[in-house]
N, C-alpha and C. Protein backbone atom coordinates (compact mmCIF):
# COMPACT_ATOMS: atom_id res chain seq x y z
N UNK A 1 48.14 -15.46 68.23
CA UNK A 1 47.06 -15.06 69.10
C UNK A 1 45.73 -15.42 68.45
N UNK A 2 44.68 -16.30 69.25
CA UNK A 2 43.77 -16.21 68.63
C UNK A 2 42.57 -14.82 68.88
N UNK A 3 41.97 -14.48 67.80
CA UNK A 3 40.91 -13.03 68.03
C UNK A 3 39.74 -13.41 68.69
N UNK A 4 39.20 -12.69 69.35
CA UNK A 4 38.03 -12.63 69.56
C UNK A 4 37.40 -11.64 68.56
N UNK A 5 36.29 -12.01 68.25
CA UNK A 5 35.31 -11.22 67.26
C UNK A 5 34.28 -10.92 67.54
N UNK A 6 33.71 -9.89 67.54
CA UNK A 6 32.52 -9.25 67.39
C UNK A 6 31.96 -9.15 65.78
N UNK A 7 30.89 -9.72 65.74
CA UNK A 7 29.71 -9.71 64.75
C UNK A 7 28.74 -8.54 65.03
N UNK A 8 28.77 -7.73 64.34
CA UNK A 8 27.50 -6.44 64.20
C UNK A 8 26.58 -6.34 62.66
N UNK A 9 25.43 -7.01 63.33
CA UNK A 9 24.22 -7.08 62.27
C UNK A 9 22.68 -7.13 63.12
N UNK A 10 22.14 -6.44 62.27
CA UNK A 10 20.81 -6.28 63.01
C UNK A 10 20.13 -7.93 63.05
N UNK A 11 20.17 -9.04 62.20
CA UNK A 11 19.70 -10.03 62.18
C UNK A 11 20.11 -10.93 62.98
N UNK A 12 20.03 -11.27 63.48
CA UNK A 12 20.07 -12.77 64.58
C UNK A 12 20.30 -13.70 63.54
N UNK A 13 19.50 -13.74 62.53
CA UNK A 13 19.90 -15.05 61.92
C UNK A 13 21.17 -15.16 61.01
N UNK A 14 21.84 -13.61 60.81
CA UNK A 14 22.82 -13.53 59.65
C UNK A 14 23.73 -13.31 60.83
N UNK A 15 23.65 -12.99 62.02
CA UNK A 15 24.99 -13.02 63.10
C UNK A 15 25.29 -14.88 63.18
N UNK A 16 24.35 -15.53 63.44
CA UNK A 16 24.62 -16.86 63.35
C UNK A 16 24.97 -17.54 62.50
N UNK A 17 24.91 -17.03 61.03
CA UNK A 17 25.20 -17.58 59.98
C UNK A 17 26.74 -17.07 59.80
N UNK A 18 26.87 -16.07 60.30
CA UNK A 18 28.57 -15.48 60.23
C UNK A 18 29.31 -16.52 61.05
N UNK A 19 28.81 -17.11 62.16
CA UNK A 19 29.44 -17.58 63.34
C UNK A 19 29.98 -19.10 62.58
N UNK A 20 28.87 -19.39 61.88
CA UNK A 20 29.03 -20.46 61.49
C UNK A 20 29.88 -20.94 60.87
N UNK A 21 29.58 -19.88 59.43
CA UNK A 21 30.71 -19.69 58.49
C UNK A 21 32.27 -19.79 58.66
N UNK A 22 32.34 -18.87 59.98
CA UNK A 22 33.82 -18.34 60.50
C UNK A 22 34.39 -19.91 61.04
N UNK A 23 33.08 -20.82 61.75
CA UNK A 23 33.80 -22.21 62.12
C UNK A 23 34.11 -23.04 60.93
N UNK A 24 33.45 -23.30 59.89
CA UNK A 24 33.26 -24.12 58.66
C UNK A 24 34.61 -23.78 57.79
N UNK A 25 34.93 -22.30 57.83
CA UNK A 25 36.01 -21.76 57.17
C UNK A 25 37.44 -22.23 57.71
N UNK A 26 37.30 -22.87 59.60
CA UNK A 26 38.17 -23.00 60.16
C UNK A 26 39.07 -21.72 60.51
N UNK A 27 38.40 -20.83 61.17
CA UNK A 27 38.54 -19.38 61.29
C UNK A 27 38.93 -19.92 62.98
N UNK A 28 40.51 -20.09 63.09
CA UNK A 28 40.41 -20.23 64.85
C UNK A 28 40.17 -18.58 65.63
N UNK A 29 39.24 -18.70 66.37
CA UNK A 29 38.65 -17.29 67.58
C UNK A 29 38.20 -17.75 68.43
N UNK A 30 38.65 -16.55 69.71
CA UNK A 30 38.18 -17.47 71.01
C UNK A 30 36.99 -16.73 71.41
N UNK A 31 36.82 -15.95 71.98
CA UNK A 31 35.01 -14.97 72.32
C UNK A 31 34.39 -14.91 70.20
N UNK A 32 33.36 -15.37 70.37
CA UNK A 32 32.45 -14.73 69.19
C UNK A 32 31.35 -14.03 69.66
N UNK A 33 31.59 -12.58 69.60
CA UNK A 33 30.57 -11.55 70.52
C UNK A 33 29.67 -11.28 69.05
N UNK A 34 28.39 -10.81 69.66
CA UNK A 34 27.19 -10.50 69.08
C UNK A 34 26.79 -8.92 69.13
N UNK A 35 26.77 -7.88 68.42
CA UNK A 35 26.04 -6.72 68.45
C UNK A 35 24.73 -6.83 67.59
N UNK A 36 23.30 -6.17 67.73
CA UNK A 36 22.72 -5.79 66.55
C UNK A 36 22.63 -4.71 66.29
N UNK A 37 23.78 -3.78 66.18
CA UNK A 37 23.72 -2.15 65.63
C UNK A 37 25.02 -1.92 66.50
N UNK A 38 25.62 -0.56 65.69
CA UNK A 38 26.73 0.02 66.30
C UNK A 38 26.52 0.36 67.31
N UNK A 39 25.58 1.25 68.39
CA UNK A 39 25.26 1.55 69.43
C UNK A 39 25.83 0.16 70.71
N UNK A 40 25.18 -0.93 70.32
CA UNK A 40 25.70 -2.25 71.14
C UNK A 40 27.29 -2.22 71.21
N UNK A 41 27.34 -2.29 69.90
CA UNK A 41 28.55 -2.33 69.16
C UNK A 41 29.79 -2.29 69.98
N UNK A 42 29.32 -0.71 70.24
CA UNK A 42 30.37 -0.02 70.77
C UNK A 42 30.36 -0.27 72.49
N UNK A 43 29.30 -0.62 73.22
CA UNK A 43 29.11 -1.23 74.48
C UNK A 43 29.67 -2.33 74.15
N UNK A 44 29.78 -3.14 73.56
CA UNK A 44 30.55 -4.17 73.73
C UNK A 44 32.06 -4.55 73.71
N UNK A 45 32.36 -3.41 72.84
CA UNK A 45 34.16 -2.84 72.38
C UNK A 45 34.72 -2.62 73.80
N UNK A 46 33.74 -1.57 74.74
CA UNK A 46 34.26 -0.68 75.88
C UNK A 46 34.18 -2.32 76.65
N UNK A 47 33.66 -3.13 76.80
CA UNK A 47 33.54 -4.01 77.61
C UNK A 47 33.77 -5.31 77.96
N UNK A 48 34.83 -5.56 76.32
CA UNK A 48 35.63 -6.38 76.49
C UNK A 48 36.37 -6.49 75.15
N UNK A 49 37.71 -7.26 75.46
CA UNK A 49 39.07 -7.39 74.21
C UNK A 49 38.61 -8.07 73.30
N UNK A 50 38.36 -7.18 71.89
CA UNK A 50 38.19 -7.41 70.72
C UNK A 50 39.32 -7.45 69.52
N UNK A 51 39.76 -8.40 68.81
CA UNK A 51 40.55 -7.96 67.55
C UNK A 51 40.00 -7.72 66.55
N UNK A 52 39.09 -8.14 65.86
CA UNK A 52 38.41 -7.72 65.05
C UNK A 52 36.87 -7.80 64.67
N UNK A 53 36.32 -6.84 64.50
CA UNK A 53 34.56 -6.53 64.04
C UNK A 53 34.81 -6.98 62.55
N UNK A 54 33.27 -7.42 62.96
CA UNK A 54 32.67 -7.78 61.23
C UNK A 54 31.57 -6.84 61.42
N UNK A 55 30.96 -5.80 60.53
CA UNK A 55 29.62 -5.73 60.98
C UNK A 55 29.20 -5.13 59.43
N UNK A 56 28.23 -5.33 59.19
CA UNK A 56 26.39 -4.93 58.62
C UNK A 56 27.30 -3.25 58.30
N UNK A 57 26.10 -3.03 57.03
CA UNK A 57 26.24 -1.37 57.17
C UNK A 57 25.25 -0.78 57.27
N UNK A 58 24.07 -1.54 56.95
CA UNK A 58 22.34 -1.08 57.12
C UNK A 58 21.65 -1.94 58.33
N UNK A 59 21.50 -1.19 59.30
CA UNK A 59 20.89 -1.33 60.95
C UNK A 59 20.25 -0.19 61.08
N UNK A 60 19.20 -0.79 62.04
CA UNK A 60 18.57 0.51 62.66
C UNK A 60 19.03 1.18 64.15
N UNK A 61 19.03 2.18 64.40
CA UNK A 61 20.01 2.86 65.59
C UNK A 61 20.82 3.32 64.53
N UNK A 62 22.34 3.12 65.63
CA UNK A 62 23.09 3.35 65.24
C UNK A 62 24.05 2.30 63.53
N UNK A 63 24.03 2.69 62.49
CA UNK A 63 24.25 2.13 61.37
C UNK A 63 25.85 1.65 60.98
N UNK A 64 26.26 0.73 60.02
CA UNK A 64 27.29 0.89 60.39
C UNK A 64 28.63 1.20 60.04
N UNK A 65 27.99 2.38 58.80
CA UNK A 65 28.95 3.65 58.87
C UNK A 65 29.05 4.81 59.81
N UNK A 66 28.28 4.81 61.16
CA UNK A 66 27.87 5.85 62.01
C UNK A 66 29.16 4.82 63.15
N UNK A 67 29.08 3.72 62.86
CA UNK A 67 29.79 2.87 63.96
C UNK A 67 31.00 2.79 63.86
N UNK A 68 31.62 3.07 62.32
CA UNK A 68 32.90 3.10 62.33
C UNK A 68 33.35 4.58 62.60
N UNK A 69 32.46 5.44 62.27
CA UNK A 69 33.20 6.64 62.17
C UNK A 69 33.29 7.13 63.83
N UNK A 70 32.56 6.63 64.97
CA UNK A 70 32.69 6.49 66.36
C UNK A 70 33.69 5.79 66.61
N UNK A 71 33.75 4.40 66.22
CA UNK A 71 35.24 3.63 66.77
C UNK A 71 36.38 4.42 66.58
N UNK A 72 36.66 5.62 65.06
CA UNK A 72 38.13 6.18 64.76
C UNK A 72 37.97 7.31 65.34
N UNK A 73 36.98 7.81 66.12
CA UNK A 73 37.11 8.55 67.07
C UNK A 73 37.30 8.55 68.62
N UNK A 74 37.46 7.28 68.67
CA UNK A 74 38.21 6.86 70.53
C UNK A 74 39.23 6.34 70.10
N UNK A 75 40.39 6.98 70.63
CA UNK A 75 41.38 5.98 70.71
C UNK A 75 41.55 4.63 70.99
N UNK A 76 41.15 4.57 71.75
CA UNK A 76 41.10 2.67 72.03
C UNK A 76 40.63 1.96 70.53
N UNK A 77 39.83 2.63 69.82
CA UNK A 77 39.24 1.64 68.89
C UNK A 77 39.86 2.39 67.13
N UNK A 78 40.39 3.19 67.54
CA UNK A 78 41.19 4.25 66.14
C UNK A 78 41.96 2.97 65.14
N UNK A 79 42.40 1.74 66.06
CA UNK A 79 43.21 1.07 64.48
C UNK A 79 42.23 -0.02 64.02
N UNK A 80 41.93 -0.63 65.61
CA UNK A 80 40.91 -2.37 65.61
C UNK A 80 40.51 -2.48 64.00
N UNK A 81 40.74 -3.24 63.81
CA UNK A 81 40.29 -3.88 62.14
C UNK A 81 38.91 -4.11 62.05
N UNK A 82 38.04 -3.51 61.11
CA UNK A 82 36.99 -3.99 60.89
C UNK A 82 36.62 -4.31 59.37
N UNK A 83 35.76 -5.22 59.09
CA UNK A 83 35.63 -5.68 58.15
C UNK A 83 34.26 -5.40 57.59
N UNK A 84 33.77 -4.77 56.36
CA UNK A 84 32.26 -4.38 56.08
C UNK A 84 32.00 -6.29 55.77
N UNK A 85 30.71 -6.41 56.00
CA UNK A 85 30.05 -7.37 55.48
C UNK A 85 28.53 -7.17 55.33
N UNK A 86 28.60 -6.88 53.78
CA UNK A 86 26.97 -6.04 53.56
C UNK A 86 26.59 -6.42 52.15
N UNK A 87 25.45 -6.45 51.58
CA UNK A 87 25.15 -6.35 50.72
C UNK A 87 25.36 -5.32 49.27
N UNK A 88 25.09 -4.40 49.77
CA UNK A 88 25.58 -3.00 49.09
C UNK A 88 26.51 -3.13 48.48
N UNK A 89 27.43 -3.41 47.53
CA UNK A 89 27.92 -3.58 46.80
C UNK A 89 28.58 -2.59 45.78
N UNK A 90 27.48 -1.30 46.02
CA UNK A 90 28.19 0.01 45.04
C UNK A 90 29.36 0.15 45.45
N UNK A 91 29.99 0.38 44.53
CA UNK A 91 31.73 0.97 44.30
C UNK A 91 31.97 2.15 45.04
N UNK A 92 30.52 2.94 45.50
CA UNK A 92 30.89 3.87 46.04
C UNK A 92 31.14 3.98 47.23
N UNK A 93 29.83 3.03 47.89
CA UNK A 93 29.43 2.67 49.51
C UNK A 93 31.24 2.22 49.60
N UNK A 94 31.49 0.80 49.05
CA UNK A 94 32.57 0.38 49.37
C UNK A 94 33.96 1.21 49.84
N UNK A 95 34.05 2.29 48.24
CA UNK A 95 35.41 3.19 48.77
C UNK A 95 35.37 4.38 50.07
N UNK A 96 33.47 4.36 50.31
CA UNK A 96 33.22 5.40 51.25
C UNK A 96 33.74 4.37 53.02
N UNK A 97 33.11 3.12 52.62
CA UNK A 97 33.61 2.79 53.80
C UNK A 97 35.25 2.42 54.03
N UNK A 98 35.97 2.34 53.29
CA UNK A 98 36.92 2.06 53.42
C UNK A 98 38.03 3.37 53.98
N UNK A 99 37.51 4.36 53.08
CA UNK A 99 37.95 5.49 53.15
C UNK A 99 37.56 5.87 54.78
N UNK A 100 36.70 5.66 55.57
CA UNK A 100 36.65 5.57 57.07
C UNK A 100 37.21 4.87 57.87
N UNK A 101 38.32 3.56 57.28
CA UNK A 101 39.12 2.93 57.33
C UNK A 101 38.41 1.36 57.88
N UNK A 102 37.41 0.96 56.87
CA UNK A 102 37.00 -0.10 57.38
C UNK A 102 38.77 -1.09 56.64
N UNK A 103 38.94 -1.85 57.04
CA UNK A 103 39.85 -3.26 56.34
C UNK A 103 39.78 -3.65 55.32
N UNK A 104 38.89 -4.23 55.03
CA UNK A 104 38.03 -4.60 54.40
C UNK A 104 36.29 -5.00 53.79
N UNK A 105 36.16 -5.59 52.82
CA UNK A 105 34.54 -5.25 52.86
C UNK A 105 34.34 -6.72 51.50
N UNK A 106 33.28 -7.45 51.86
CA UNK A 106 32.82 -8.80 51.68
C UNK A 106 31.09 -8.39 51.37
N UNK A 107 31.24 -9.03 49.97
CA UNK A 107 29.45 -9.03 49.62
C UNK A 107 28.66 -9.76 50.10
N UNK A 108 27.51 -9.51 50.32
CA UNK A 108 27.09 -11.41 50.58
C UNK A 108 25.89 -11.00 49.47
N UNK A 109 25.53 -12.27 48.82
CA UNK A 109 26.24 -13.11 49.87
C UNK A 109 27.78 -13.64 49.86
N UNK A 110 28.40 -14.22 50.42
CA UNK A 110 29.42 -14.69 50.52
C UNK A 110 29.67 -16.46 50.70
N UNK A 111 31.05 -16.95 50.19
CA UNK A 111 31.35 -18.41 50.27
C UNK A 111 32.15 -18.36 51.82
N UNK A 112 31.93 -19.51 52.68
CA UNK A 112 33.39 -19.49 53.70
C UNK A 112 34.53 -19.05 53.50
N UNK A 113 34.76 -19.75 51.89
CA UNK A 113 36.47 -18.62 51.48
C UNK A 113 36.66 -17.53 51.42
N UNK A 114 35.83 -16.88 50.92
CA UNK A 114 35.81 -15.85 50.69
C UNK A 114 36.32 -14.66 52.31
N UNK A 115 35.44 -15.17 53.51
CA UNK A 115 35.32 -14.40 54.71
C UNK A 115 36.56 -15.19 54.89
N UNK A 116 37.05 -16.52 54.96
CA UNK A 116 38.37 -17.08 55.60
C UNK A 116 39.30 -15.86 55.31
N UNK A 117 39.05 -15.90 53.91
CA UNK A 117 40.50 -15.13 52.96
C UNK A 117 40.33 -13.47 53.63
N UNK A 118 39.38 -13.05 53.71
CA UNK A 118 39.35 -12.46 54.04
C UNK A 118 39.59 -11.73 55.60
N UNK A 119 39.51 -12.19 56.56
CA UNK A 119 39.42 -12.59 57.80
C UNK A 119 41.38 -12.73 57.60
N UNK A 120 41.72 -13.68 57.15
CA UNK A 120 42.74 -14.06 57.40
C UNK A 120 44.06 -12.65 56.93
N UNK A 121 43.70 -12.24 55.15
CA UNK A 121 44.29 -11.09 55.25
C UNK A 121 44.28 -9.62 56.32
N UNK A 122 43.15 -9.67 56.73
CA UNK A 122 43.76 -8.55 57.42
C UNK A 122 44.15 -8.40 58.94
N UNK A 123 44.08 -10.03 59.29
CA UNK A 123 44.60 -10.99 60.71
C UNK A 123 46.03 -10.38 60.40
N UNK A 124 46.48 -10.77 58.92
CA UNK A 124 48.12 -10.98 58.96
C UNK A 124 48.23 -12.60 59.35
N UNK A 125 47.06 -13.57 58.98
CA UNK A 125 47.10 -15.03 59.06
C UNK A 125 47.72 -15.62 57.76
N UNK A 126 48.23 -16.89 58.28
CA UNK A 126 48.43 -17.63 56.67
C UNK A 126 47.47 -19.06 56.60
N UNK A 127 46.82 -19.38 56.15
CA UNK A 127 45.83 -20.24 56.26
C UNK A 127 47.12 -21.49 55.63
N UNK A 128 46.61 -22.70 56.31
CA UNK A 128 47.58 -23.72 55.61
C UNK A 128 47.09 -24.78 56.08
């Protein structure tokens, strides 16, 4: 199956730079949806088939540890894989988001491999 993805980041220019990445990496997805904050976020989840979010953890609105801890509270969105992609880097932020059950979580900055490999483990992809 290929995913459709949603990107959640307040920047326009770092949602496009994800998009990019995800093609360069050879990341096959068919919708690449755009949020800038969980609030969208989550209008966009209710409004169409997503497999997996990437999103930001510092936005204004809704943020996006405020965004995950809303998605594991609707069922519809309780397993959907999401992936942190943030700067933040503390050991703590990281086990805090994870512990909310993000997937995974990617520094940036980041290489294409890095998001492929990443992207791909928690697809359950085998890159080849």
């Amino acid at each position: 199956m290929i995913p459709n993805i949603l990107i959640v980041d307040d920047s326009p220019v770092m949602r496009s730079f994800v998009k990019r990445v995800l093609k360069m990496a050879g990341i096959a997805a068919g919708s690449l949806l755009e949020a800038g904050n969980g609030e969208q976020a989550l209008t966009m989840l209710r409004a169409n088939v997503v497999q997996l979010v990437l999103t930001d953890v510092n936005m204004p609105g809704m943020n996006g540890e405020q965004m995950l801890r809303a998605m594991r509270a609707e069922q519809a969105f309780a397993h959907l894989p999401v992936i942190v992609i943030s700067t933040d880097a503390r050991l703590d932020r990281v086990d805090q988001m994870m512990e909310l059950g993000a997937a995974g979580y990617v520094t940036k900055p980041f290489t294409p491999e890095v998001l492929r490999n990443e992207v791909e483990r928690v697809l359950g992809v085998v890159h080849v």
